[in-house]
Protein backbone atom coordinates (compact mmCIF):
# COMPACT_ATOMS: atom_id res chain seq x y z
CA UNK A 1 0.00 0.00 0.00
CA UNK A 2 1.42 3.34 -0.62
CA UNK A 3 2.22 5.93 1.87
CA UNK A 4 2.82 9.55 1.05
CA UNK A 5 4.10 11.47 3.30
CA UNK A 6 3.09 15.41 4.00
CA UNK A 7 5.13 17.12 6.43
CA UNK A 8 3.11 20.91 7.45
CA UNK A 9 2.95 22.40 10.45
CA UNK A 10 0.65 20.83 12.80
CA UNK A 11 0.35 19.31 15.98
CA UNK A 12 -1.40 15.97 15.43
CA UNK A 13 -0.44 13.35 12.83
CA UNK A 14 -3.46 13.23 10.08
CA UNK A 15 -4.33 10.22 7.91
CA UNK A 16 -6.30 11.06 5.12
CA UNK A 17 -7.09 7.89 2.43
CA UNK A 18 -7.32 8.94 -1.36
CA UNK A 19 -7.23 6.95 -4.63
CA UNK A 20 -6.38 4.06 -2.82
CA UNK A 21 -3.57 5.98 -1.32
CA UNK A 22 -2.43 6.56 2.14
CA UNK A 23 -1.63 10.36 3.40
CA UNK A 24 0.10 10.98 6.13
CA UNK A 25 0.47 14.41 7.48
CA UNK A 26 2.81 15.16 10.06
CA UNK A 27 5.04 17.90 11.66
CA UNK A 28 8.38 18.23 10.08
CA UNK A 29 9.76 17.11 13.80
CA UNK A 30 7.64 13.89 13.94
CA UNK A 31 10.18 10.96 13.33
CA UNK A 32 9.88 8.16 11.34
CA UNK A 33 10.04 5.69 13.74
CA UNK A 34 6.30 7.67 15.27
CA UNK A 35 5.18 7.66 11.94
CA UNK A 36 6.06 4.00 11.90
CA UNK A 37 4.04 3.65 14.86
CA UNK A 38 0.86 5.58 13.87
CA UNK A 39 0.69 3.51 11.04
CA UNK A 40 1.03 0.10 12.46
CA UNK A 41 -1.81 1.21 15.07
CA UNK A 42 -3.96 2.27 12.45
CA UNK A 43 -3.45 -0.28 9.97
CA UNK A 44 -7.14 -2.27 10.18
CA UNK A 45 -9.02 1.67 9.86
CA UNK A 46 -6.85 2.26 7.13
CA UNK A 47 -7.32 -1.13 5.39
CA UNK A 48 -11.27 -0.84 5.77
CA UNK A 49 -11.48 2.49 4.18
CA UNK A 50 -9.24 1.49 1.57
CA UNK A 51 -11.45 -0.82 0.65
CA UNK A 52 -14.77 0.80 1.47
CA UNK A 53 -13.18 3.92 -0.84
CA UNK A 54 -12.57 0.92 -3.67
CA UNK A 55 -16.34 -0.09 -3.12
CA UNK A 56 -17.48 3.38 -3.31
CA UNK A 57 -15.57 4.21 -6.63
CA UNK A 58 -17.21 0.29 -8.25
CA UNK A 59 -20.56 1.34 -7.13
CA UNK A 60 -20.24 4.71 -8.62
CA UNK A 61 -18.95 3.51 -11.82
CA UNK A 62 -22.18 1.43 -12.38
CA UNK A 63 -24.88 2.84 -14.26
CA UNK A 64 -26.67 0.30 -14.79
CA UNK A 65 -29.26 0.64 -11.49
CA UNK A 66 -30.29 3.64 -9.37
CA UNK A 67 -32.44 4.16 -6.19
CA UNK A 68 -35.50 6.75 -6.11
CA UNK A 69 -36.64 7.36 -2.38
CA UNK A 70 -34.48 4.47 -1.13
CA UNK A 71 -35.71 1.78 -3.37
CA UNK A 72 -33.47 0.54 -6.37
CA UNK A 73 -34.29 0.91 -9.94
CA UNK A 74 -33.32 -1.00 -13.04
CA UNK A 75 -32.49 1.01 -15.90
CA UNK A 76 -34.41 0.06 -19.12
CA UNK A 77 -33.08 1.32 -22.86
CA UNK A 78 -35.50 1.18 -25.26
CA UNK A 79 -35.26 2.74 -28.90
CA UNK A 80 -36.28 5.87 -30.36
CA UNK A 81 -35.02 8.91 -31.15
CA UNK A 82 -36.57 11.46 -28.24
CA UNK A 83 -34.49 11.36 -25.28
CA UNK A 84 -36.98 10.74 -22.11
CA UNK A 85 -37.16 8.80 -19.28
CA UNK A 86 -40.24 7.21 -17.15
CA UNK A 87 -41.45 5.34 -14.50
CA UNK A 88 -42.70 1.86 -15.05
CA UNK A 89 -42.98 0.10 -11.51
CA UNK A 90 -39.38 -0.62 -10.46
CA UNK A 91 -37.99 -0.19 -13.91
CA UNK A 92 -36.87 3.24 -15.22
CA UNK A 93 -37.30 3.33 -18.99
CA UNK A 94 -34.82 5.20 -21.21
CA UNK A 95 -35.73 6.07 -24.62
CA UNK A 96 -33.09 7.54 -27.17
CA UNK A 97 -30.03 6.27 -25.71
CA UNK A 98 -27.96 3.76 -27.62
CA UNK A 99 -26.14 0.88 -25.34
CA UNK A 100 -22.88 2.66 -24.50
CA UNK A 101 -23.45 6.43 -24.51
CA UNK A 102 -22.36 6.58 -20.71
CA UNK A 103 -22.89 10.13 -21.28
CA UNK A 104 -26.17 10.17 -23.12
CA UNK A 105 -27.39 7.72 -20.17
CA UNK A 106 -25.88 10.59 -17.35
CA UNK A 107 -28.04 12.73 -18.65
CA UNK A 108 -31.46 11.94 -19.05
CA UNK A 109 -31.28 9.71 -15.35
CA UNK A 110 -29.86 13.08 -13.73
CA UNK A 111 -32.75 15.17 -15.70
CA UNK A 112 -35.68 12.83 -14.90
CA UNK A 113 -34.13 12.81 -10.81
CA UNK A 114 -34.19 16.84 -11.16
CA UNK A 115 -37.55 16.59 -12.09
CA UNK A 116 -38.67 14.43 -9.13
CA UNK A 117 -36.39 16.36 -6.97
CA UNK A 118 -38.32 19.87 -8.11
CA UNK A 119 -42.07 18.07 -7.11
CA UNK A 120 -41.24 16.49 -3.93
CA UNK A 121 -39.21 18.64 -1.99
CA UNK A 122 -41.54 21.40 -3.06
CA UNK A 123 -44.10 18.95 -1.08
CA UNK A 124 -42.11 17.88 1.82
CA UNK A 125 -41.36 21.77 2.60
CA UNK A 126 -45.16 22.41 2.34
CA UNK A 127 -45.74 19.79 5.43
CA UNK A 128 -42.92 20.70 7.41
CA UNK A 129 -43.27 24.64 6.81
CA UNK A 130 -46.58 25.04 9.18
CA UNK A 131 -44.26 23.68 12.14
CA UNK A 132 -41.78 27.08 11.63
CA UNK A 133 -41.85 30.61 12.88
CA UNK A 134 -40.09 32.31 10.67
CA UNK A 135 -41.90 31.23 6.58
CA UNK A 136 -38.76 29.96 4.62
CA UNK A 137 -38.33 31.74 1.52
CA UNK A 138 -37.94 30.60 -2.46
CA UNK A 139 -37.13 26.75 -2.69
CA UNK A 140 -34.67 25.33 -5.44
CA UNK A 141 -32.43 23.24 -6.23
CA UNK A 142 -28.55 22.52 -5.54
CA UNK A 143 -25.66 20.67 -7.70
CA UNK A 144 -23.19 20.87 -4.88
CA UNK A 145 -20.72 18.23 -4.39
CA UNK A 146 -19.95 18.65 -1.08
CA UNK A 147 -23.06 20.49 0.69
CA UNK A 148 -26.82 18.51 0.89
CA UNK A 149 -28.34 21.48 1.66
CA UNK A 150 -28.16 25.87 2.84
CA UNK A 151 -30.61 28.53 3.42
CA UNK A 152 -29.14 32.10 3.14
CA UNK A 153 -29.72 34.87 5.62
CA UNK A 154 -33.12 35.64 3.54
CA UNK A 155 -34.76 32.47 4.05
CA UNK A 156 -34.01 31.12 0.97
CA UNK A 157 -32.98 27.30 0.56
CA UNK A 158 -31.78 25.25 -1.75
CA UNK A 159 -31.60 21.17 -1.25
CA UNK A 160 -29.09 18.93 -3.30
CA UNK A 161 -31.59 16.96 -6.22
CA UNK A 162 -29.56 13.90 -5.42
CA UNK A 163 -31.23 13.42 -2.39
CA UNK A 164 -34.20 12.30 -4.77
CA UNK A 165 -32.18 8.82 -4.26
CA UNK A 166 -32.28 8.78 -0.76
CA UNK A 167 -35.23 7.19 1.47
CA UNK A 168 -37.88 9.96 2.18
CA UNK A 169 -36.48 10.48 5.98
CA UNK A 170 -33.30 11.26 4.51
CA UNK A 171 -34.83 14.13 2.46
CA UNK A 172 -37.44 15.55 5.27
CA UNK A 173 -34.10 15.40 7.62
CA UNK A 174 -31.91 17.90 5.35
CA UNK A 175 -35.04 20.10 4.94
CA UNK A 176 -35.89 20.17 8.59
CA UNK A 177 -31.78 20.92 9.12
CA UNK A 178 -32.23 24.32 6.73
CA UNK A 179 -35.57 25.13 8.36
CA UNK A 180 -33.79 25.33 11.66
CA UNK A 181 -30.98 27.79 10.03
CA UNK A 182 -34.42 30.18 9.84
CA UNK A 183 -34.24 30.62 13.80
CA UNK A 184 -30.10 30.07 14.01
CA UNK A 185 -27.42 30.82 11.55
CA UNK A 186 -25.13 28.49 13.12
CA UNK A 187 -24.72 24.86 14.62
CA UNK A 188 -25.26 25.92 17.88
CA UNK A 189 -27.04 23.74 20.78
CA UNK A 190 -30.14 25.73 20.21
CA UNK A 191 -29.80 25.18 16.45
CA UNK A 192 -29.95 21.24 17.09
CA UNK A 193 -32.79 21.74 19.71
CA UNK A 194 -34.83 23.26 16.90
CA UNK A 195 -33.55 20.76 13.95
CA UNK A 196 -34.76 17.65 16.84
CA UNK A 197 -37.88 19.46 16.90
CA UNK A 198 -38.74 19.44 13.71
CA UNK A 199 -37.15 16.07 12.81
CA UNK A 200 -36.49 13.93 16.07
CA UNK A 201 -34.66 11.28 14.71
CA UNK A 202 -31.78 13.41 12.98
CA UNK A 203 -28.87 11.57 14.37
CA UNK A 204 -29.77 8.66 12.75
CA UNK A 205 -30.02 10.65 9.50
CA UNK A 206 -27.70 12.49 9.43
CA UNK A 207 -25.31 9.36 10.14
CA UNK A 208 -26.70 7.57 7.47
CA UNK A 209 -25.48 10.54 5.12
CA UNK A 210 -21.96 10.41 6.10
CA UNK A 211 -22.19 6.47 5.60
CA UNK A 212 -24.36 6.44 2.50
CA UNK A 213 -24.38 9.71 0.67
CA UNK A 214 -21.31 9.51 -1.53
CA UNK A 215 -23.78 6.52 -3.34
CA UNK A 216 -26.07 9.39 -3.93
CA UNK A 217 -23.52 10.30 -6.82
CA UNK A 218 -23.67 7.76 -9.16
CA UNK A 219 -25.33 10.31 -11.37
CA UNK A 220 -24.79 14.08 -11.95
């Protein structure tokens, strides 16, 4: 396994996994003989996410399935020449995309999940608005690759539309997270008082999220 090593100042050692590749960052004064050590005492965390990260990037690379709402899909190609996409049970069917065109096939999957994304978070935020003091302001959508959701100082939020993938708790746990930003601009104890009441199981969400969501980008 390969080991690169980082030296910046810093007063802890960091290990940070990449590519199948092992970072170590460490003061310019650590020796190698403790850098020896860390390693040896972290060797079964680094071998799992070496080969969770290896799962991850498989998973990722296979378009041939998706989940809506937690559930999976098969993906269907059919002929044609109009590119669309629709619902058939727990088939999606693809019309106007040859076998092959990975990109062709990006495309119309991450347009059809916008356009479930655009209906049901719009309807999720309608149940969960009642419950807020402060209204939110305009809804839309977010492309981020690192955020799942924000809400600026206006009231305005914005929700990532690959949460469309995730199971509905998922979703109504981000939105009740930027609803709380209305009352505190921060991640504050009150800030989580208000996100619990509005969504009381949110530590179980928001865990599944750091163990789940990079799935969320198999498309887009």
């Amino acid at each position: 396994m390969e080991v690169h090593l980082v030296r910046r100042m810093r007063k802890s050692i960091g290990i940070r996994i990449a590519d199948g590749r092992v970072e170590l960052i460490a003061h310019p004064r650590v020796t190698q003989a403790r850098l020896h050590e860390v390693l040896q005492a972290r060797r079964d965390w680094i071998a799992r996410h070496v080969v969770m990260q290896r799962e991850q990037k498989q998973q990722l690379a296979d378009q041939t399935g998706l989940t809506y709402l937690g559930r999976p899909l098969s993906i269907q190609l059919l002929g044609g020449v109009r590119r669309t996409a629709r619902l058939d049970g727990e088939v999606l069917q693809v019309a106007g995309i040859q076998p092959g065109d990975e990109a062709g096939l990006q495309a119309v999957v991450s347009a059809w999940l916008k356009r479930q994304a655009q209906l049901l978070f719009a309807q999720r935020m309608a149940l969960l608005q009642p419950q807020c003091p402060r209204p939110p302001g305009k809804l839309s959508l977010s492309a981020a690759r690192t955020r799942w959701g924000s809400c600026t100082a206006r009231g305005d939020i914005r929700l990532n539309w690959r949460l469309v993938q995730a199971p509905l708790v998922i979703i109504d746990y981000v939105l009740a997270h930027e609803l709380a930003h209305l009352q505190h601009m921060n991640h504050s104890a009150a800030f989580w008082m208000e996100t619990a009441r509005l969504f009381p199981d949110w530590k179980n969400a928001r865990h599944w999220l750091k163990q789940q969501g990079s799935s969320l980008f198999r498309f887009g």
